[in-house]
Protein backbone atom coordinates (compact mmCIF):
# COMPACT_ATOMS: atom_id res chain seq x y z
CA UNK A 1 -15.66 11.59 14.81
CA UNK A 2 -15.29 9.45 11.67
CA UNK A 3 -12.31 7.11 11.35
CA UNK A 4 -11.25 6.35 7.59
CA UNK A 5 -8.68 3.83 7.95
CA UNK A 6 -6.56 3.83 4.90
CA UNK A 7 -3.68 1.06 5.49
CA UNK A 8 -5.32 -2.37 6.89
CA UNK A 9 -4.82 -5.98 5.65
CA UNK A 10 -6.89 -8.98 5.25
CA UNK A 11 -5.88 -12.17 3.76
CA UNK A 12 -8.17 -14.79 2.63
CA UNK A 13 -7.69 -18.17 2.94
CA UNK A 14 -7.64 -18.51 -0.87
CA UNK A 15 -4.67 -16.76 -0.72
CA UNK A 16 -2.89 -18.79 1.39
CA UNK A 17 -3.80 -22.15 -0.45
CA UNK A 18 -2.36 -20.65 -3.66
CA UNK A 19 0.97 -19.76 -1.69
CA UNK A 20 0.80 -23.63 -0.73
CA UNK A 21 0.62 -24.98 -4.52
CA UNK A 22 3.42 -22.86 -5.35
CA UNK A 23 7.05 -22.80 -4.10
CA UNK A 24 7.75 -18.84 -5.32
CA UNK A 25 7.56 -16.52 -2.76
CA UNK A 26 6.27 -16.29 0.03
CA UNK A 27 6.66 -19.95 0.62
CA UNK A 28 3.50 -21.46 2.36
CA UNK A 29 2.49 -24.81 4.36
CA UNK A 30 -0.91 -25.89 5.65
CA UNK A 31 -0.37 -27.46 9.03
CA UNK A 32 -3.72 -28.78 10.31
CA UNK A 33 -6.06 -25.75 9.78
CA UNK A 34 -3.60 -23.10 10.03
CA UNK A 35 -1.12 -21.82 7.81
CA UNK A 36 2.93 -21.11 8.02
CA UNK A 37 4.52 -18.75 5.70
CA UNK A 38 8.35 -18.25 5.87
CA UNK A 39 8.19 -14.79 6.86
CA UNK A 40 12.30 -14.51 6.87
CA UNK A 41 14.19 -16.89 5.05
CA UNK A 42 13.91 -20.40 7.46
CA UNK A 43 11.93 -18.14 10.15
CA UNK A 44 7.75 -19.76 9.76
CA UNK A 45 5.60 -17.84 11.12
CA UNK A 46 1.72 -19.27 12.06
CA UNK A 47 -0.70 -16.92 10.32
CA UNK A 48 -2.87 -15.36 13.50
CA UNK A 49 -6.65 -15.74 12.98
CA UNK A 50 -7.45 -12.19 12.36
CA UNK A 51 -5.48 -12.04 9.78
CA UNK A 52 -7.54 -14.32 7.70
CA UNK A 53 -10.81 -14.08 9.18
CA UNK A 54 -12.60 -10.64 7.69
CA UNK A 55 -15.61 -11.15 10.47
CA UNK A 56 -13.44 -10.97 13.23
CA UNK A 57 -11.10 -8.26 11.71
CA UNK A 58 -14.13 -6.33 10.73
CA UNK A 59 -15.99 -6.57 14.76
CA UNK A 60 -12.13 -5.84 16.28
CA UNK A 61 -11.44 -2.49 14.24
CA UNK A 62 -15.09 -1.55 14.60
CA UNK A 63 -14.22 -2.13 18.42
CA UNK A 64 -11.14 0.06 18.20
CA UNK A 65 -12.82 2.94 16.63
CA UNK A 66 -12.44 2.45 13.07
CA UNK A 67 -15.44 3.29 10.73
CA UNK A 68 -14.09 2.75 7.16
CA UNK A 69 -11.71 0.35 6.49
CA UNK A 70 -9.44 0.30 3.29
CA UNK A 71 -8.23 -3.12 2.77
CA UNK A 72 -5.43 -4.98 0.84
CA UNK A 73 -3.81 -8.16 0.40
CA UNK A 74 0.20 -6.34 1.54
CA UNK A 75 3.28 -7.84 2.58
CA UNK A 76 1.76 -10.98 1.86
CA UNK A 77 -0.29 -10.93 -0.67
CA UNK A 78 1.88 -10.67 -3.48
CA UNK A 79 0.79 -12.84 -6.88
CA UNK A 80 3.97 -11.26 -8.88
CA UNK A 81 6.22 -14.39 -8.37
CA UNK A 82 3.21 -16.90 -9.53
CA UNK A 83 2.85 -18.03 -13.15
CA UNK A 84 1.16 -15.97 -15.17
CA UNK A 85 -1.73 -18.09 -15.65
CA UNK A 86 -2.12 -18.90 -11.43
CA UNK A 87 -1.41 -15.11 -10.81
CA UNK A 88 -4.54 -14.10 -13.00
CA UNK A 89 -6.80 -16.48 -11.18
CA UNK A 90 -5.83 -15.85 -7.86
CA UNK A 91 -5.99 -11.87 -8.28
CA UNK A 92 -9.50 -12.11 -9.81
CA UNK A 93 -10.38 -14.44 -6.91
CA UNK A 94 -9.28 -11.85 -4.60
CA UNK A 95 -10.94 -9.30 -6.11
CA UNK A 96 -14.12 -10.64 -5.83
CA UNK A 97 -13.59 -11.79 -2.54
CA UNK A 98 -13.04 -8.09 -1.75
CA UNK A 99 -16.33 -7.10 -3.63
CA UNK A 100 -18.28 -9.66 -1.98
CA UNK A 101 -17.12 -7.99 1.66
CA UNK A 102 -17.88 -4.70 0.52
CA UNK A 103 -21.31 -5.77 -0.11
CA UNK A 104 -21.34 -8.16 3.77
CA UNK A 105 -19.35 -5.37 5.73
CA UNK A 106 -20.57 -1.59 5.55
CA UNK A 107 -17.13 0.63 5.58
CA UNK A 108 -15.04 -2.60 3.85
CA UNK A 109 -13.22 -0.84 0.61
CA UNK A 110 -11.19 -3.42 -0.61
CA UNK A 111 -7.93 -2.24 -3.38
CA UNK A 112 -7.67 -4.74 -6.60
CA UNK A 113 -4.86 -7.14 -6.86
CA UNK A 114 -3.47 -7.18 -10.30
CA UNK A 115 -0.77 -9.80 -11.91
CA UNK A 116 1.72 -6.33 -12.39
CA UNK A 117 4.35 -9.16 -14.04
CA UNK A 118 2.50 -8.82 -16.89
CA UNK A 119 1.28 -5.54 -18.78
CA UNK A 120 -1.71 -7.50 -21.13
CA UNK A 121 -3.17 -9.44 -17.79
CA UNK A 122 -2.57 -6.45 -15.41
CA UNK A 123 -4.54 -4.07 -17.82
CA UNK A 124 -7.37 -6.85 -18.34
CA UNK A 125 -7.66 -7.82 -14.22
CA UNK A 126 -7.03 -4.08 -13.91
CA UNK A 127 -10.47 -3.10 -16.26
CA UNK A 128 -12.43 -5.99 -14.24
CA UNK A 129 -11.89 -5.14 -10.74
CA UNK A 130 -12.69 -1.24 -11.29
CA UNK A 131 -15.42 -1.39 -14.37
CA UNK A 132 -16.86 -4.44 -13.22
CA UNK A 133 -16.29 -5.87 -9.78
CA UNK A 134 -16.26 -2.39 -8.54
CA UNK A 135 -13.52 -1.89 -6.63
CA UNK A 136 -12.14 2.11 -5.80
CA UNK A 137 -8.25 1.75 -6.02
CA UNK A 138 -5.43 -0.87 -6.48
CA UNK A 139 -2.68 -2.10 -4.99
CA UNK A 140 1.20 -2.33 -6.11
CA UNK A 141 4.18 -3.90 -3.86
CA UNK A 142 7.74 -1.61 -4.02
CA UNK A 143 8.83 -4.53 -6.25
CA UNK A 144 7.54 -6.39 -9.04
CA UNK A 145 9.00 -9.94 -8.52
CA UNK A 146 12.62 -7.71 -8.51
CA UNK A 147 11.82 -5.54 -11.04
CA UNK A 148 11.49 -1.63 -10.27
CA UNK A 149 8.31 0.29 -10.67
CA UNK A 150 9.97 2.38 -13.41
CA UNK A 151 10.18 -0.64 -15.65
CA UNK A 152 8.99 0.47 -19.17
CA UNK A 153 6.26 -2.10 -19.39
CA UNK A 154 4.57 -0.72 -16.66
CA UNK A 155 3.61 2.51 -18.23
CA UNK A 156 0.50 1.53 -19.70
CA UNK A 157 -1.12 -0.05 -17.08
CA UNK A 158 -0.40 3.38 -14.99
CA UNK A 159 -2.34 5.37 -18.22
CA UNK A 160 -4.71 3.48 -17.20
CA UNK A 161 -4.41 3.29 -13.73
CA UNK A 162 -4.52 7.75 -14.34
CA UNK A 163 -7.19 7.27 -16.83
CA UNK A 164 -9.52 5.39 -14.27
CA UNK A 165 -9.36 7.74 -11.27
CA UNK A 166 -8.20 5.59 -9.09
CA UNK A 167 -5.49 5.94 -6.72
CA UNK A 168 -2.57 3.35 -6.63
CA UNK A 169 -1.39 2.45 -3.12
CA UNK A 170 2.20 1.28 -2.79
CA UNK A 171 3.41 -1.07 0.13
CA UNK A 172 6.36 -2.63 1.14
CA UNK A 173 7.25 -6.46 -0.13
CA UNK A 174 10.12 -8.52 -0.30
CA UNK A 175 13.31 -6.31 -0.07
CA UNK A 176 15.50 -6.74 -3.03
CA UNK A 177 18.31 -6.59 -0.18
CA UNK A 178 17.35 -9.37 1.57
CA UNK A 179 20.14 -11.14 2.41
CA UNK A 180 21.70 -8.64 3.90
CA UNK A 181 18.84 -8.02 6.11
CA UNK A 182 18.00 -11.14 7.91
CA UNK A 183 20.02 -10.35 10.91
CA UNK A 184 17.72 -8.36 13.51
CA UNK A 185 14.55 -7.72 12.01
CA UNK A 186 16.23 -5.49 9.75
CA UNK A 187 14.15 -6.22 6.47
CA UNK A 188 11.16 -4.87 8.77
CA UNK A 189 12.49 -2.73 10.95
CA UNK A 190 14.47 -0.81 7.57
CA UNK A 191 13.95 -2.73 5.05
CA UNK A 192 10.53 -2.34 4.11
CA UNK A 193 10.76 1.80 4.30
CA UNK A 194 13.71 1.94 2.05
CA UNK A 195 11.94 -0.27 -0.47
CA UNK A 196 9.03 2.01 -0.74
CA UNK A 197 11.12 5.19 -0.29
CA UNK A 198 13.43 3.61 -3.83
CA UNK A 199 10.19 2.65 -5.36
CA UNK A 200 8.22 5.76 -5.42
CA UNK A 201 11.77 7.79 -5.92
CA UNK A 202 12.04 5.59 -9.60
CA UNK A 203 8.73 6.57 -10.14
CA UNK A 204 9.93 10.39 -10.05
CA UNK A 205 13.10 10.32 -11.61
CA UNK A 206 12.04 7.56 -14.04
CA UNK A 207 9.84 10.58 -15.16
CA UNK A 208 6.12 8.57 -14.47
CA UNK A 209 5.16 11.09 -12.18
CA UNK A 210 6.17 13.87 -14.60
CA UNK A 211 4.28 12.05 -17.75
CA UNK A 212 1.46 11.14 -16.07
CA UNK A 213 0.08 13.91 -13.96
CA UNK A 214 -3.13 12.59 -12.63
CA UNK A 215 -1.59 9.27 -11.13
CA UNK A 216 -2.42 9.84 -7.92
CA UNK A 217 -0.25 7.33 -5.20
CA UNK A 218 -0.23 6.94 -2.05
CA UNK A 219 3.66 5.88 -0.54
CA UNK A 220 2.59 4.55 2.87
CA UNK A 221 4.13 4.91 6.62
CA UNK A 222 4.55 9.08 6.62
CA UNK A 223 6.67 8.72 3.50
CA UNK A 224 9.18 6.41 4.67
CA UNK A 225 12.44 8.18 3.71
CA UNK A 226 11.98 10.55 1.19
CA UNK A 227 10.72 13.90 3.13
CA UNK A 228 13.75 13.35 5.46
CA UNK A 229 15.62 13.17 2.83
CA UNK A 230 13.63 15.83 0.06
CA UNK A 231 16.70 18.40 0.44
CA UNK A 232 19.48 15.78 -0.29
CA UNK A 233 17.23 14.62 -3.21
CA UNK A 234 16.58 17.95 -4.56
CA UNK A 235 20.46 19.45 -4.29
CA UNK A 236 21.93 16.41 -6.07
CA UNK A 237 19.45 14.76 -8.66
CA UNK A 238 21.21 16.88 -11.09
CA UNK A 239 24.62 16.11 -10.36
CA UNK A 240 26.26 13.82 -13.72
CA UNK A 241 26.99 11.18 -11.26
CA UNK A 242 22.89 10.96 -10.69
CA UNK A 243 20.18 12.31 -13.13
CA UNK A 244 22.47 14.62 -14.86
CA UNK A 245 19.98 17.47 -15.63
CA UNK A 246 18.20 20.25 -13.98
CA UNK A 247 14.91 19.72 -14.04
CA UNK A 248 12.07 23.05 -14.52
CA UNK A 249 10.60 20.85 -11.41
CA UNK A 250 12.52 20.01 -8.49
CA UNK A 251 11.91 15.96 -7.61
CA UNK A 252 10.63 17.06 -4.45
CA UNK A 253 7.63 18.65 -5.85
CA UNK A 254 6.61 15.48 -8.00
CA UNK A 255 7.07 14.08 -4.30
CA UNK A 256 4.90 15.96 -2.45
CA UNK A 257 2.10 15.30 -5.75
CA UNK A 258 2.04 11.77 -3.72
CA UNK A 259 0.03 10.86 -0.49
CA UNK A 260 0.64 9.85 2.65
CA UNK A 261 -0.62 8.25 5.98
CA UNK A 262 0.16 8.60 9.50
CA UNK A 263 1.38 5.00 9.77
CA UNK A 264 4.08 6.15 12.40
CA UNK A 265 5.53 6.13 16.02
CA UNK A 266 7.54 8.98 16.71
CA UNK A 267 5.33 12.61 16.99
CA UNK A 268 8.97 14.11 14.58
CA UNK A 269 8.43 11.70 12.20
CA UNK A 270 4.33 12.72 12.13
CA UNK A 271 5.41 16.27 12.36
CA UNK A 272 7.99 15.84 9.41
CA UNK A 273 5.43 14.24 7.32
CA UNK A 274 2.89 17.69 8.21
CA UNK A 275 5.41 19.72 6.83
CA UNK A 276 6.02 17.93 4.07
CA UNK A 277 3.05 17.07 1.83
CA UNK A 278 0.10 19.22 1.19
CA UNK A 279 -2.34 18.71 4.05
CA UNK A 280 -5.08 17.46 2.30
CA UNK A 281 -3.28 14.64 1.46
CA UNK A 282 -2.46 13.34 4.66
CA UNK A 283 -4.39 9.98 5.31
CA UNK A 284 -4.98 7.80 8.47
CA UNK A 285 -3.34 4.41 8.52
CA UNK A 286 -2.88 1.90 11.51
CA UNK A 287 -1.67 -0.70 9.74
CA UNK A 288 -3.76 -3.25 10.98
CA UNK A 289 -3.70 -6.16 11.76
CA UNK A 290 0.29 -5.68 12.72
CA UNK A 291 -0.87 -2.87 14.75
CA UNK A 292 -3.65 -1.82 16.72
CA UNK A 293 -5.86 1.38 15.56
CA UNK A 294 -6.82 2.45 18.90
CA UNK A 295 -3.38 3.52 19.67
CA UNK A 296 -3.11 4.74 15.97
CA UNK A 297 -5.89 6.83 16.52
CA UNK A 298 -4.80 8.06 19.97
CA UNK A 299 -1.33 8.53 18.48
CA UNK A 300 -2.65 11.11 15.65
CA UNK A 301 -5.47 12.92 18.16
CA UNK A 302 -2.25 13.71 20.57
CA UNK A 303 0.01 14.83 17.71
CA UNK A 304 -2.49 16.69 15.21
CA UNK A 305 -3.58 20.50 15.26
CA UNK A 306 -7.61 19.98 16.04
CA UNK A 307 -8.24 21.75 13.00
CA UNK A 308 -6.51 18.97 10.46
CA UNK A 309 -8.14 15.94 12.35
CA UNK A 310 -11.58 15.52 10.23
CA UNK A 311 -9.25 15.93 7.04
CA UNK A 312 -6.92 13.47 8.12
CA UNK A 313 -9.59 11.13 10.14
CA UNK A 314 -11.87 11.14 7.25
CA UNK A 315 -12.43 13.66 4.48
CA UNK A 316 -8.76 13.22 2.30
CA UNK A 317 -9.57 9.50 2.53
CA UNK A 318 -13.58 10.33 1.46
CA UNK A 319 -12.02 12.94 -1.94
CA UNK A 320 -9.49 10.40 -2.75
CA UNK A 321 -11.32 6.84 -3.02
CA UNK A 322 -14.85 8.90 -3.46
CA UNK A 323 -16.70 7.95 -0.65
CA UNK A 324 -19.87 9.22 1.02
CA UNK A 325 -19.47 8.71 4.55
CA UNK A 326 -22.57 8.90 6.88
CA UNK A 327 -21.96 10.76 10.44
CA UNK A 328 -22.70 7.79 12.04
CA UNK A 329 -19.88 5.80 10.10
């Protein structure tokens, strides 16, 4: 059995000594050789090894059972709040970085970092990373430094984005309802799924899906909110006091155009997912390093008909990023 791993995360060190010249978000400090990044507001949090160090990420999900890794810079490694002129070089950094694993690590696909704060730099890193570093898809937080995914200047870098092939994975960042979520855990317990669940909802009502039909995303963690709530969606986008038209579409059907993974914990919340989307474009995610693909991978083999496992394990991921898998991984 091949394991395609859509949803892990690796962050260089390069990252982190950007964070620490900057005082944006996330805030950063070097203390000896490890890093602390304010992970709530006032809560620092060491980074753990694995996080930064790709050769010991790499041996532990090999270890777990994972053959193909897709890997980001998420949560965390967000360039939107730097300046403009930082953001550029620390996104093209990263992207090589990436490139340079994908040549060390066989199975490492790494997803492009782009400066999204700007439309001219996003498109330029954008061109680079795909046309000339190499890389198969890109990355985009729920957010861009506060502004929605809908924004207007953000069109033409998802032309291009559509034009390219690529698919454009959303994740979680910085909830714009943070203050009301320090208490608990609640920006990561909640917080993070309804950012991606109001992110990927702009981008259907905002009409992106709709104009740009071949802009493939992927909205992470079984869809978050938005097959739960699909029927609520679908019997009130018209009303005046929302959308205020009846669409030939419902929104639910530009929905289901988007992927998923099985980034869950609950076998109703995998099951709800199932139903949902189209099952080819069901993906496997673990979320690693936060959490550990061998129970990932146990979780979907004790919750998935045997007859959707290799499309899930491996061949959605494989039509999706086009990849060539070997048996053997």
């Amino acid at each position: 059995m091949v394991v395609v791993d859509t949803q892990t995360h690796w962050y260089p060190d390069e990252l982190w000594d950007a964070y620490t010249r900057d005082d944006s978000y996330p805030r950063c400090r070097r203390v000896g050789s490890e890093y602390e990044v304010e992970i709530l507001p006032g809560r620092w949090w060491t980074v753990p090894r694995n996080f930064r160090d790709l050769s010991l990420q790499y041996a532990d999900l090999k270890e777990q059972g994972v053959d193909s890794m897709v890997s980001s810079s998420a949560s965390f490694g967000d360039v939107d709040y730097l300046s403009l002129e930082h953001a550029v070089e620390v996104a093209r950094r990263l992207n090589e970085l990436r490139a340079e694993a994908e040549r060390e690590y066989p199975g490492f696909i790494g997803l492009a970092t782009i400066p999204w704060q700007d439309p001219d730099a996003a498109l330029e890193v954008l061109n680079e990373a795909i046309l000339r570093v190499g890389l198969k898809g890109v990355l985009i937080h729920s957010n861009v430094a506060g502004a929605p995914l809908d924004s207007e200047y953000l069109r033409p870098v998802y032309e291009r984005v559509a034009e390219l092939g690529i698919p454009m994975f959303v994740h979680p960042a910085r909830s714009l309802v943070e203050e009301q979520m320090a208490d608990y855990g609640l920006e990561i317990l909640v917080g993070y799924m309804y950012e991606t669940s109001t992110a990927v909802l702009r981008l259907v009502l905002g009409g992106v899906m709709a104009d740009f039909p071949d802009l493939r995303v992927v909205h992470p963690h079984a869809g978050a909110c938005l097959p739960y709530l699909a029927g609520r969606i679908d019997g009130s986008y018209s009303k005046p006091y929302a959308v205020g038209e009846v669409w030939e579409r419902p929104p639910s059907e530009y929905m289901k155009r988007t992927y998923t993974d099985t980034m869950c914990q609950d076998p109703a919340t995998l099951a709800f997912a199932r139903e949902f989307y189209p099952s080819d474009h069901l993906l496997f995610g673990s979320d690693y390093p936060y959490f550990l693909p061998s129970a990932a991978i146990e979780f979907v083999n004790g919750n998935v008909p045997g007859e959707e496992l290799d499309g899930i394990l491996q061949h959605n991921a494989e039509r999706l990023l086009g990849l060539s898998i070997p048996p053997d991984g």
